[in-house]
Protein backbone atom coordinates (compact mmCIF):
# COMPACT_ATOMS: atom_id res chain seq x y z
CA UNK A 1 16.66 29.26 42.43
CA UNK A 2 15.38 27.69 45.80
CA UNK A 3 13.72 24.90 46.37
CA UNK A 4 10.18 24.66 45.13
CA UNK A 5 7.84 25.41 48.01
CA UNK A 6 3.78 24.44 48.03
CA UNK A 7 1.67 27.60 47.84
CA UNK A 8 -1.35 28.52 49.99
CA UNK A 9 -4.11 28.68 47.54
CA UNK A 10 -7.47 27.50 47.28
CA UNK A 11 -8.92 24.46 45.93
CA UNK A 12 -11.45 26.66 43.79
CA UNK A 13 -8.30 28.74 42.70
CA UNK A 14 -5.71 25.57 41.65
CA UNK A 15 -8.66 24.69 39.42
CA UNK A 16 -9.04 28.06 37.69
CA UNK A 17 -5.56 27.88 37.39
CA UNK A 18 -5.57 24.30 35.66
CA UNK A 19 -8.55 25.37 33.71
CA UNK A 20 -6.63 28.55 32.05
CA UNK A 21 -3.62 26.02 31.57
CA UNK A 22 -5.64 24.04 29.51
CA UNK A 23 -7.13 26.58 27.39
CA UNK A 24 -4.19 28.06 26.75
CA UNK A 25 -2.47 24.04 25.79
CA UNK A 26 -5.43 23.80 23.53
CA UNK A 27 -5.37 27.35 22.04
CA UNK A 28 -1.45 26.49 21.21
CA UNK A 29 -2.41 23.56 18.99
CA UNK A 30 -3.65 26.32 16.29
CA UNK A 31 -1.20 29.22 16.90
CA UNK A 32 1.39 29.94 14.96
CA UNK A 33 4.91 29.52 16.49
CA UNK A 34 5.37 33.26 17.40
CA UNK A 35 1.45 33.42 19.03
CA UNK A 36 2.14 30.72 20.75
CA UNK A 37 1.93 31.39 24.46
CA UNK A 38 4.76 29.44 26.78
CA UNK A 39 2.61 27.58 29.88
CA UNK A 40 5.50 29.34 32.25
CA UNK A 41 4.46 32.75 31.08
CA UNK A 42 0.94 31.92 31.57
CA UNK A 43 1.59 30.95 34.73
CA UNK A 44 3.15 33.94 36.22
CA UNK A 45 0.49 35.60 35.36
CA UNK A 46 -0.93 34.58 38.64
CA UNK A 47 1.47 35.35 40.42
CA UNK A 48 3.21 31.89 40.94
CA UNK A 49 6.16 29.99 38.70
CA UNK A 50 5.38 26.35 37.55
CA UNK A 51 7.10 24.41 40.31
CA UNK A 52 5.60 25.78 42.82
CA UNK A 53 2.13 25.26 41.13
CA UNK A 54 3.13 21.00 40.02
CA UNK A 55 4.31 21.00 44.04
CA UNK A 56 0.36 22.50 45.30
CA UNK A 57 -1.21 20.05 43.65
CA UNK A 58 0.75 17.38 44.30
CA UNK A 59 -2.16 16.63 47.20
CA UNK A 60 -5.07 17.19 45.53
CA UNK A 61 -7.14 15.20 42.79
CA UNK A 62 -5.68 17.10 39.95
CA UNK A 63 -2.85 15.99 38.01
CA UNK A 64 -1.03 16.55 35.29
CA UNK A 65 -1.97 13.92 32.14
CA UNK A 66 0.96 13.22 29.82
CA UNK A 67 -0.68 11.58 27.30
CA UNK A 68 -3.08 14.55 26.49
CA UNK A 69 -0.98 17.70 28.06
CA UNK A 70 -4.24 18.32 29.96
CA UNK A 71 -4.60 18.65 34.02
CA UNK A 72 -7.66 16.26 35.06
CA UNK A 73 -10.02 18.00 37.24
CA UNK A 74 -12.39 15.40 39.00
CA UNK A 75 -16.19 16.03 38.63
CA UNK A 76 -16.62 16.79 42.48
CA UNK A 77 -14.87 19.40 42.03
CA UNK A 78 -16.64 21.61 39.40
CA UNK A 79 -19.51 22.72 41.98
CA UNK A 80 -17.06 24.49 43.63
CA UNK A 81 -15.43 26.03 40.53
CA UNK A 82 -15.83 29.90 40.14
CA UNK A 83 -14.70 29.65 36.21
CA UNK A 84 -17.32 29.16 33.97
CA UNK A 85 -15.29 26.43 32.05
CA UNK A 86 -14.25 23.55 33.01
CA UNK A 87 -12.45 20.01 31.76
CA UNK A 88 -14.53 17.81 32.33
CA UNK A 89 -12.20 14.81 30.82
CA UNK A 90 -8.63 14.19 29.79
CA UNK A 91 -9.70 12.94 26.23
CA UNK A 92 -12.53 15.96 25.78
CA UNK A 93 -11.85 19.45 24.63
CA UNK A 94 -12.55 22.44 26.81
CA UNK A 95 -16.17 22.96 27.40
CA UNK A 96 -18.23 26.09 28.36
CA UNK A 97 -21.43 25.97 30.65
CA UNK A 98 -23.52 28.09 32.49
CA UNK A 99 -22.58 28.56 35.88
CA UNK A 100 -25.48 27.62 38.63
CA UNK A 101 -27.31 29.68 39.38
CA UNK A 102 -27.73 29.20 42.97
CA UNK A 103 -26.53 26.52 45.05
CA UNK A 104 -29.46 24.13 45.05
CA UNK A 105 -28.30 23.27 41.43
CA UNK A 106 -26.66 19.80 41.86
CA UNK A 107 -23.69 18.49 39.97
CA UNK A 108 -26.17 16.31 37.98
CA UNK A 109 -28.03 18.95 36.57
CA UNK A 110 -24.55 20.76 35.42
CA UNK A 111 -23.27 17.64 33.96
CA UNK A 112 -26.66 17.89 31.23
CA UNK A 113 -25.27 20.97 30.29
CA UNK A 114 -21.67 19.13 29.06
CA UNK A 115 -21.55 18.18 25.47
CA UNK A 116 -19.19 16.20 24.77
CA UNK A 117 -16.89 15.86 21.34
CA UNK A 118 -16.94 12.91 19.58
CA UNK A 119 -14.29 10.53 20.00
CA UNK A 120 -12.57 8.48 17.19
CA UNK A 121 -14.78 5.71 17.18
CA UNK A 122 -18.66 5.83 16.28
CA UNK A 123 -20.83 3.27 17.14
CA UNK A 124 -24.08 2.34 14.65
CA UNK A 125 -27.18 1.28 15.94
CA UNK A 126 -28.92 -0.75 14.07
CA UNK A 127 -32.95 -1.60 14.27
CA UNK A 128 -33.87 -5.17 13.32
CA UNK A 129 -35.79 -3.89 10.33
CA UNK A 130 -32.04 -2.85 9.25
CA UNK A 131 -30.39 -5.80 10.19
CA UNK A 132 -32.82 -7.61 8.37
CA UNK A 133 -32.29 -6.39 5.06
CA UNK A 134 -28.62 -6.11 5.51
CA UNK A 135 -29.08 -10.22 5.89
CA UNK A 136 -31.00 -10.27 2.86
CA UNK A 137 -28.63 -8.60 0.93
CA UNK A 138 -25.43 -10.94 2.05
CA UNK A 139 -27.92 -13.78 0.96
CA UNK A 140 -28.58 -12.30 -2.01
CA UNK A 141 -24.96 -11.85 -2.73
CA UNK A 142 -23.52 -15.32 -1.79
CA UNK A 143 -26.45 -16.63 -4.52
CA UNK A 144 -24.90 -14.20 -7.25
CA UNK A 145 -21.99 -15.29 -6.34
CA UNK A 146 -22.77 -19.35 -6.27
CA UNK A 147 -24.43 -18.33 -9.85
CA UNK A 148 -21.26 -16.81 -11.28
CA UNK A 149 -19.02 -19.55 -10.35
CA UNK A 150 -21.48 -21.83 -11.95
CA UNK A 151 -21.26 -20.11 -15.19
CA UNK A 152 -17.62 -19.52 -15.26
CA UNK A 153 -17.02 -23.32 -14.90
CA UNK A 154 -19.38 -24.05 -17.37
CA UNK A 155 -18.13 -21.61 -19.83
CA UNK A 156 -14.38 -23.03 -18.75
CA UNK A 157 -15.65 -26.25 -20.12
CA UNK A 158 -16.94 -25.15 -23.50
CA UNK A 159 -13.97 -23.51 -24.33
CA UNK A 160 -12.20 -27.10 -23.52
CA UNK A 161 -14.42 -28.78 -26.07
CA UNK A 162 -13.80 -26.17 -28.70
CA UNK A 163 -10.02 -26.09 -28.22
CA UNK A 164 -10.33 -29.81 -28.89
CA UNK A 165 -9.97 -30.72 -32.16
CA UNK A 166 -12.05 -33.72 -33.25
CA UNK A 167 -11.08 -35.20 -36.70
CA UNK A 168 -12.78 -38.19 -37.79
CA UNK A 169 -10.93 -40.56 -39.51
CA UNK A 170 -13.11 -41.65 -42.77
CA UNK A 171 -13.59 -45.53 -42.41
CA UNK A 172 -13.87 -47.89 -45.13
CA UNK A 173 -16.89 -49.47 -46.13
CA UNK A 174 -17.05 -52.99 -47.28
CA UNK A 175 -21.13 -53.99 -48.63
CA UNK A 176 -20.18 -57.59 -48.29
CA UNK A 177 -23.84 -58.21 -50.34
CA UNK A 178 -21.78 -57.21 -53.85
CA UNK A 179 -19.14 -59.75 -52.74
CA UNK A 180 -20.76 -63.13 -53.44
CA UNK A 181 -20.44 -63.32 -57.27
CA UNK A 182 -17.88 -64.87 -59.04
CA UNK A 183 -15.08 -62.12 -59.81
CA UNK A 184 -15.20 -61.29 -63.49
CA UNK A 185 -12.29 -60.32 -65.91
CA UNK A 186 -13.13 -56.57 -67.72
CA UNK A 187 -11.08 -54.66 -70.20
CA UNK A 188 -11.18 -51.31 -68.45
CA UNK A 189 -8.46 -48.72 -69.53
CA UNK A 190 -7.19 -47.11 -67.12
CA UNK A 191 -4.97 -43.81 -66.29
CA UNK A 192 -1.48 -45.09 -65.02
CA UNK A 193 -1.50 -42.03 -62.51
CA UNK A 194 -4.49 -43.07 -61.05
CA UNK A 195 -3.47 -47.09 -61.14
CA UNK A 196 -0.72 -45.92 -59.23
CA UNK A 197 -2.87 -44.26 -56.58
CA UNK A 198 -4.86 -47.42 -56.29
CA UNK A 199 -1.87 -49.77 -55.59
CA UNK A 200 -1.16 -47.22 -52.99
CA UNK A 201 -3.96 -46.96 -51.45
CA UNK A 202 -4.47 -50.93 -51.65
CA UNK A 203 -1.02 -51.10 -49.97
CA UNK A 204 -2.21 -49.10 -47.25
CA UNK A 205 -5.45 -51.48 -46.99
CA UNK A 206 -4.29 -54.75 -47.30
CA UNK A 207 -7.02 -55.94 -45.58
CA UNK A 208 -9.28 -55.92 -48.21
CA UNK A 209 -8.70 -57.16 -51.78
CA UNK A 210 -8.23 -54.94 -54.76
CA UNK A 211 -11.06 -56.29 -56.43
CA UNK A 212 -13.39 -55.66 -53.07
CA UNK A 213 -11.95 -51.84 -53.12
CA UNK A 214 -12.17 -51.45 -57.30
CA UNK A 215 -15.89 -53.00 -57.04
CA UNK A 216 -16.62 -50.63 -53.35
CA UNK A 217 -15.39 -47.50 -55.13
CA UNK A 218 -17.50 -47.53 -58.65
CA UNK A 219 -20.41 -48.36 -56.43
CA UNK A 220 -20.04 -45.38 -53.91
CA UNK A 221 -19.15 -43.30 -56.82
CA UNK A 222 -22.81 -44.44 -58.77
CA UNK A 223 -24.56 -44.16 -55.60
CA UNK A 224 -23.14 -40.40 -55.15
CA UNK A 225 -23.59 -38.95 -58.55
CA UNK A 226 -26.69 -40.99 -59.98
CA UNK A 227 -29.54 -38.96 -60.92
């Protein structure tokens, strides 16, 4: 194959050209693999092969875009533009519009016609009515939040206290007002069990007397059971 050589064809016709190029890249995206139609093919169907067509344009303002697969067509040059489709930008899908209708129609009044698709990103406006209550509501939940923290500490430190176990140690008792007599000598009988206990318990006590503890005990056992 030669060299590839720049055609002679019109501005208005590169762009047609470019314009079906796109439609068919776009159309591709939801063919199957056997509908699919090959750009080369397309091509020759004007009656020119690809180099030559990537050489033509090489001078003009539209160029190939390898990030989308798209050719960009600048805006000054869809007055011109016999198709009535154009690409309007590199990250838009093909668009159809009405052709002017005569030539007073300016490029302005064309470009109201474009809709454009949505991108990724959407932007929200917002009125201050909106904003407003969406403040209130972050208030509201930093308070709820504040609250609950409150109570789970608090609860936190109740179920300290109850995991505590608290046992009071009885103390002894001496009523030092029944101590100032003269100790007296009685004949009790007692149980040598519970004389045994007592010594014990007096051992463990040795603070006090036995007599203080013998006289301490029948008086907190009167006091308890006396009608």
């Amino acid at each position: 194959m030669g060299q590839p050589k720049k055609l002679e064809l019109t501005i208005d016709k590169l762009i047609e050209i470019a314009i079906e190029i796109n439609k068919n890249t776009i159309a591709n995206r939801n063919r199957s693999k056997d509908d699919k139609i090959p750009t080369d093919k397309l091509i020759r169907g004007f009656g020119i092969n690809r180099k030559n067509f990537s050489v033509t344009i090489q001078d003009t303002d539209i160029k190939y875009n390898k990030s989308t697969f798209l050719y960009d067509i600048p805006s000054e040059f869809i007055t011109n533009n016999k198709s009535d489709t154009i690409v309007i930008d590199s990250e838009t899908n093909v668009k159809t519009v009405n052709k002017p209708n005569n030539d007073s129609e300016t490029l302005e009044s064309l470009k109201s016609e474009i809709i454009v698709s949505p991108q990724s990103e959407t932007i929200v406006s917002l009125s201050k009515t909106d904003l407003d209550s969406f403040d209130k509501r972050i208030k509201s939940i930093e308070e709820m939040k504040y609250e609950f923290e409150e109570m789970n500490n608090w609860y936190r430190e109740q179920r300290k206290k109850e995991n505590i176990i608290d046992i009071e140690i009885p103390e002894i008792k001496i009523d030092k007002k029944w101590l100032k007599e003269d100790p007296s000598t009685r004949g009790f009988k007692v149980y040598p069990s519970v004389i045994a206990k007592f010594k014990e318990f007096s051992k463990e006590n040795n603070q006090y007397t036995m007599q203080d503890l013998m006289a301490m005990a029948l008086l907190e056992y009167i006091d308890k059971y006396k009608k």
